[in-house]
N, C-alpha and C. Protein backbone atom coordinates (compact mmCIF):
# COMPACT_ATOMS: atom_id res chain seq x y z
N UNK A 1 0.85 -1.18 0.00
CA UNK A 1 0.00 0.00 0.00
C UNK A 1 0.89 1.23 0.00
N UNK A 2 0.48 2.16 -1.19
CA UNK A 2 1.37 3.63 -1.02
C UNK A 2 0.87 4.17 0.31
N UNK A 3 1.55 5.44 0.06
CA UNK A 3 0.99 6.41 1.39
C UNK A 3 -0.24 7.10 1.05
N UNK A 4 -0.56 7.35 -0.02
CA UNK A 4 -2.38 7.56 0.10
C UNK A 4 -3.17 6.78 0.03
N UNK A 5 -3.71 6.81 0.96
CA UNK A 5 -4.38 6.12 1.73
C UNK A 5 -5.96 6.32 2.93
N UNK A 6 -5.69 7.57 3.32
CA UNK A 6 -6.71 8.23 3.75
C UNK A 6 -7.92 8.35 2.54
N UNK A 7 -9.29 8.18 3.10
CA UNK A 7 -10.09 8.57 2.50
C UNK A 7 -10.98 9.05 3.00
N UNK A 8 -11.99 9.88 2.55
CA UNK A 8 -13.29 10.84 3.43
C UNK A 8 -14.38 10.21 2.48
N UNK A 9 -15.19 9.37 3.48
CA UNK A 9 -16.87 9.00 2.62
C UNK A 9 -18.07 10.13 3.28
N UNK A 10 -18.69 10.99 2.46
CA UNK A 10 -19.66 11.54 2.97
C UNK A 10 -20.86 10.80 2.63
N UNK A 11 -22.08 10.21 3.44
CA UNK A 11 -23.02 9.18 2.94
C UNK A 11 -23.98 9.11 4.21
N UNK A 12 -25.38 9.81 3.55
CA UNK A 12 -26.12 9.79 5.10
C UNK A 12 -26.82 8.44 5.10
N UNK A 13 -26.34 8.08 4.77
CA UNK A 13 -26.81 6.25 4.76
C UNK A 13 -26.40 5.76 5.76
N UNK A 14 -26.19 5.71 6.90
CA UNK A 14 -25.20 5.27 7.59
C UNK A 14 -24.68 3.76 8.35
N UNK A 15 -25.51 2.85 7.54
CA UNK A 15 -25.40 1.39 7.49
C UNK A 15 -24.08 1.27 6.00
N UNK A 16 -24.62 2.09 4.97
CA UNK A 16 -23.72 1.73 4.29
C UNK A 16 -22.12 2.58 3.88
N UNK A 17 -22.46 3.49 4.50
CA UNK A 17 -21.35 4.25 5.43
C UNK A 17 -20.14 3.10 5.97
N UNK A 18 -20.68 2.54 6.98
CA UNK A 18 -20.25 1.61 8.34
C UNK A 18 -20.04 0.59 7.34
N UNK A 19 -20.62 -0.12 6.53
CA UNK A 19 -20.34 -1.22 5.28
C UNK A 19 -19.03 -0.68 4.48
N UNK A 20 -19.30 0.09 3.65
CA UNK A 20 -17.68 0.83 3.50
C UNK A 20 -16.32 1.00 3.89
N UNK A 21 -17.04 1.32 5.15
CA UNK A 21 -16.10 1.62 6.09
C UNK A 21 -15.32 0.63 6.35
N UNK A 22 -15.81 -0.27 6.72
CA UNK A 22 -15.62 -1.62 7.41
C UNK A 22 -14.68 -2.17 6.46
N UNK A 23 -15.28 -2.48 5.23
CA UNK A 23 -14.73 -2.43 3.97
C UNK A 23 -12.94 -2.18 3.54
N UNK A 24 -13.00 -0.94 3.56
CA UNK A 24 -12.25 -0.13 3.18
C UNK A 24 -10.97 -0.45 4.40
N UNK A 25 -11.57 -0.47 5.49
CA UNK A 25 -10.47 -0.58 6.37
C UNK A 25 -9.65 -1.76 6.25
N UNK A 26 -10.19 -2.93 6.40
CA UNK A 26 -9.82 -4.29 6.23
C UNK A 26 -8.78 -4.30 5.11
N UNK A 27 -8.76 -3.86 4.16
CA UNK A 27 -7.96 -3.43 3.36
C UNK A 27 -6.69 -2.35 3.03
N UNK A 28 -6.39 -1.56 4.03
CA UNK A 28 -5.14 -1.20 4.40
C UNK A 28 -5.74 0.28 4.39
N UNK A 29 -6.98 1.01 3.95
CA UNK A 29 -7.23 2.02 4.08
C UNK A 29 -7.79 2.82 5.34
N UNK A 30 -7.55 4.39 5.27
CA UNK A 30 -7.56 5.06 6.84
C UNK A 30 -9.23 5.98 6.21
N UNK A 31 -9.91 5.34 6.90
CA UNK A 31 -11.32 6.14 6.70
C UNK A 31 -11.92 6.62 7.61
N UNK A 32 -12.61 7.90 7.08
CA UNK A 32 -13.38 9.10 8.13
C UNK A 32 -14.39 9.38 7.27
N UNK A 33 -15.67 9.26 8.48
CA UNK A 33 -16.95 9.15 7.85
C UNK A 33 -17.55 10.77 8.49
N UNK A 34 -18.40 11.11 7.31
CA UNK A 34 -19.26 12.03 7.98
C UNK A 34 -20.45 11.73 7.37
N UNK A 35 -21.81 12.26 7.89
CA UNK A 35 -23.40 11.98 7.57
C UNK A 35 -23.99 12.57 7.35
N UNK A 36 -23.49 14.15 6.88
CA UNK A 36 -24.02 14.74 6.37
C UNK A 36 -23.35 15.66 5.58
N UNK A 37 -23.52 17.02 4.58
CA UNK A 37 -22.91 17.00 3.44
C UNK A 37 -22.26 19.11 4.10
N UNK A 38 -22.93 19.31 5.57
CA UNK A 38 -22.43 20.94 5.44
C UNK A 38 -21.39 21.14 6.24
N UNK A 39 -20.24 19.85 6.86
CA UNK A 39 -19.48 20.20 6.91
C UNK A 39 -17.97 19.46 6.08
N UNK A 40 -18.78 18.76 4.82
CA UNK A 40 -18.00 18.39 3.57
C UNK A 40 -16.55 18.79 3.30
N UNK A 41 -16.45 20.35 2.54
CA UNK A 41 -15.93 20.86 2.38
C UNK A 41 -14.80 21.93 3.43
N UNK A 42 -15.15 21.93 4.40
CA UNK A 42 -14.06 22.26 5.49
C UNK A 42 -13.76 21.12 5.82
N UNK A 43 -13.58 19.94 6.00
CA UNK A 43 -13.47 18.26 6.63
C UNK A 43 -11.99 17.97 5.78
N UNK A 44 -12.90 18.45 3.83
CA UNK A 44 -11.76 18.04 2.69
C UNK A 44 -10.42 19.23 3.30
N UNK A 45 -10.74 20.41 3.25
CA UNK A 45 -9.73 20.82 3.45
C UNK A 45 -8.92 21.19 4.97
N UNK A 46 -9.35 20.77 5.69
CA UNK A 46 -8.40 20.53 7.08
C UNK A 46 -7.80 19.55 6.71
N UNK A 47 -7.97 17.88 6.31
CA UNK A 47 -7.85 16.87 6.19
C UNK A 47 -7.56 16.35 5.30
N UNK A 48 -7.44 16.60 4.26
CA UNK A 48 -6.40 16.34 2.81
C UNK A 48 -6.99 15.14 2.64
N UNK A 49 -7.77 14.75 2.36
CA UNK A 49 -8.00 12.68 2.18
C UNK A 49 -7.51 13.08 0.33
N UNK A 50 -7.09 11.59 0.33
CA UNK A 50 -6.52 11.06 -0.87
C UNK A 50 -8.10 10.99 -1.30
N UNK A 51 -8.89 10.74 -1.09
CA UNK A 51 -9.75 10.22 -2.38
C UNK A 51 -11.22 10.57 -1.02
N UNK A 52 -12.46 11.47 -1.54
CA UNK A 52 -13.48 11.68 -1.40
C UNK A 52 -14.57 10.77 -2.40
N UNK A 53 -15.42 10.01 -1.09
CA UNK A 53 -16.15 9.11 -2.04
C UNK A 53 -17.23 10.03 -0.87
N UNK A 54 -18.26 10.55 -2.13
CA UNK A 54 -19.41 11.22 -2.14
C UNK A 54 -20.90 10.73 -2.39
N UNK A 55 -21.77 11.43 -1.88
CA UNK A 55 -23.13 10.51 -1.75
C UNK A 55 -23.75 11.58 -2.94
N UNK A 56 -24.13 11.80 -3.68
CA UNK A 56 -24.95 12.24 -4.88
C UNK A 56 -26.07 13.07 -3.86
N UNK A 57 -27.12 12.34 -3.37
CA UNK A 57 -28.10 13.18 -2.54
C UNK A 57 -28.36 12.91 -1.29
N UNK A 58 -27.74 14.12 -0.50
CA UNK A 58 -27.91 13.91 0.62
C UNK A 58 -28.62 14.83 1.45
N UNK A 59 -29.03 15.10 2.16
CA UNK A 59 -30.23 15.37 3.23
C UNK A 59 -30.75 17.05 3.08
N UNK A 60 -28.67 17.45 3.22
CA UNK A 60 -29.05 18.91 3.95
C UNK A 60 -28.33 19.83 2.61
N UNK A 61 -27.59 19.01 1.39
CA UNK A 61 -27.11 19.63 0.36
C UNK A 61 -26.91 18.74 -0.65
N UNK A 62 -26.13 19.51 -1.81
CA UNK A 62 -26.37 18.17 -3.37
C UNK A 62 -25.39 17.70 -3.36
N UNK A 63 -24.63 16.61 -3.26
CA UNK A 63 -23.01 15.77 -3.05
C UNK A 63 -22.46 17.14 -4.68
N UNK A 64 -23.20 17.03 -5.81
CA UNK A 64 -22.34 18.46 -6.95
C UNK A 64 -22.43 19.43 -6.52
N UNK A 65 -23.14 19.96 -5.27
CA UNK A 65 -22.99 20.97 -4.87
C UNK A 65 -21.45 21.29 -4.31
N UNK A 66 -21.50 20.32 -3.38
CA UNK A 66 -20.44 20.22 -2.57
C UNK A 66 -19.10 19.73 -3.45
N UNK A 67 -19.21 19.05 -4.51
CA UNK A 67 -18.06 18.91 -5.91
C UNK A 67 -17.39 20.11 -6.16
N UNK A 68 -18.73 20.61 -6.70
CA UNK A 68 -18.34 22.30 -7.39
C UNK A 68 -17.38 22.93 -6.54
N UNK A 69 -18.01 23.41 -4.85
CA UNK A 69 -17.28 24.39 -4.10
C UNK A 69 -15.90 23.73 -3.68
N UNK A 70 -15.96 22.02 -3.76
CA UNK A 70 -14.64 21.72 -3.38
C UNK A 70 -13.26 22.11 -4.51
N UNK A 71 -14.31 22.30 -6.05
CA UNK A 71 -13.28 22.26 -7.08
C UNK A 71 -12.52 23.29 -7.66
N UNK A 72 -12.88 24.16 -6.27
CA UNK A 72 -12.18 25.76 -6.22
C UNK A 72 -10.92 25.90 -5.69
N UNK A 73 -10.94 25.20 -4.45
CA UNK A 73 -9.85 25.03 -3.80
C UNK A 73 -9.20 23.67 -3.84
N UNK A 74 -9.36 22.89 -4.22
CA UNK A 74 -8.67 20.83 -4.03
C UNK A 74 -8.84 20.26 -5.46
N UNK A 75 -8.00 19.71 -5.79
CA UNK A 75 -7.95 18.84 -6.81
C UNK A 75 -7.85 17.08 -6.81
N UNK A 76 -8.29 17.01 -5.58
CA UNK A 76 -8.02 15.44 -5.22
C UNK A 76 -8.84 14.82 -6.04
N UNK A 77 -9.27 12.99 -5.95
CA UNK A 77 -10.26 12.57 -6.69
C UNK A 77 -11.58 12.59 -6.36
N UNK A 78 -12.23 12.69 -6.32
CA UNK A 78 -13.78 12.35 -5.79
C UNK A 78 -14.87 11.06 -6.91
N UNK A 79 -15.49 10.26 -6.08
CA UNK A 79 -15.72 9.26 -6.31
C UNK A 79 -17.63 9.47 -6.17
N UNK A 80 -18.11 9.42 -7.03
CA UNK A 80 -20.02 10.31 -6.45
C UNK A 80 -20.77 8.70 -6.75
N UNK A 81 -21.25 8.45 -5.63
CA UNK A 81 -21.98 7.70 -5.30
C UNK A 81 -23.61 7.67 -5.61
C-alpha cells in the first residue's frame, strides 16, 4: 500500500457508510466518515484525504454541490456515489 491512503466517505446512509467503512479498512485504508454534506468541504480541506467518495443526494445539500465548491480550492479525486 502507497501512502495515500486516507479517505473521506460523505453518505447519510449510515449502514452503508459503516459497510464501507468496514470495507475499506480491512484493506489497508484510513477512513473518516461524515453523515451529512455541510461540513464536507471544510473536513476536505483541514484533512487532505486522498480520495473523497461522495453521496450524490444527501439530506441537507447536493453531493455536486459540494463537488463544485470543493473544485475551487482541491484537486483530489472524488468518487459520487
Amino acid at each position: 500500500m502507497s501512502n495515500s491512503n486516507k479517505l473521506l466517505i460523505v453518505e447519510d446512509d449510515e449502514s452503508l457508510a459503516s459497510l464501507l467503512q468496514e470495507y475499506l479498512q480491512r484493506h489497508g485504508f484510513i477512513v473518516s466518515l461524515l453523515y451529512k454534506g455541510s461540513r464536507a468541504v471544510e473536513t476536505v480541506l483541514e484533512t487532505k484525504p486522498d480520495l473523497v467518495i461522495l453521496d450524490l443526494m444527501l439530506p441537507d445539500t447536493s453531493g455536486l454541490d459540494i463537488c463544485r465548491e470543493l473544485r475551487t480550492s482541491w484537486r483530489g479525486p472524488v468518487l459520487m456515489l
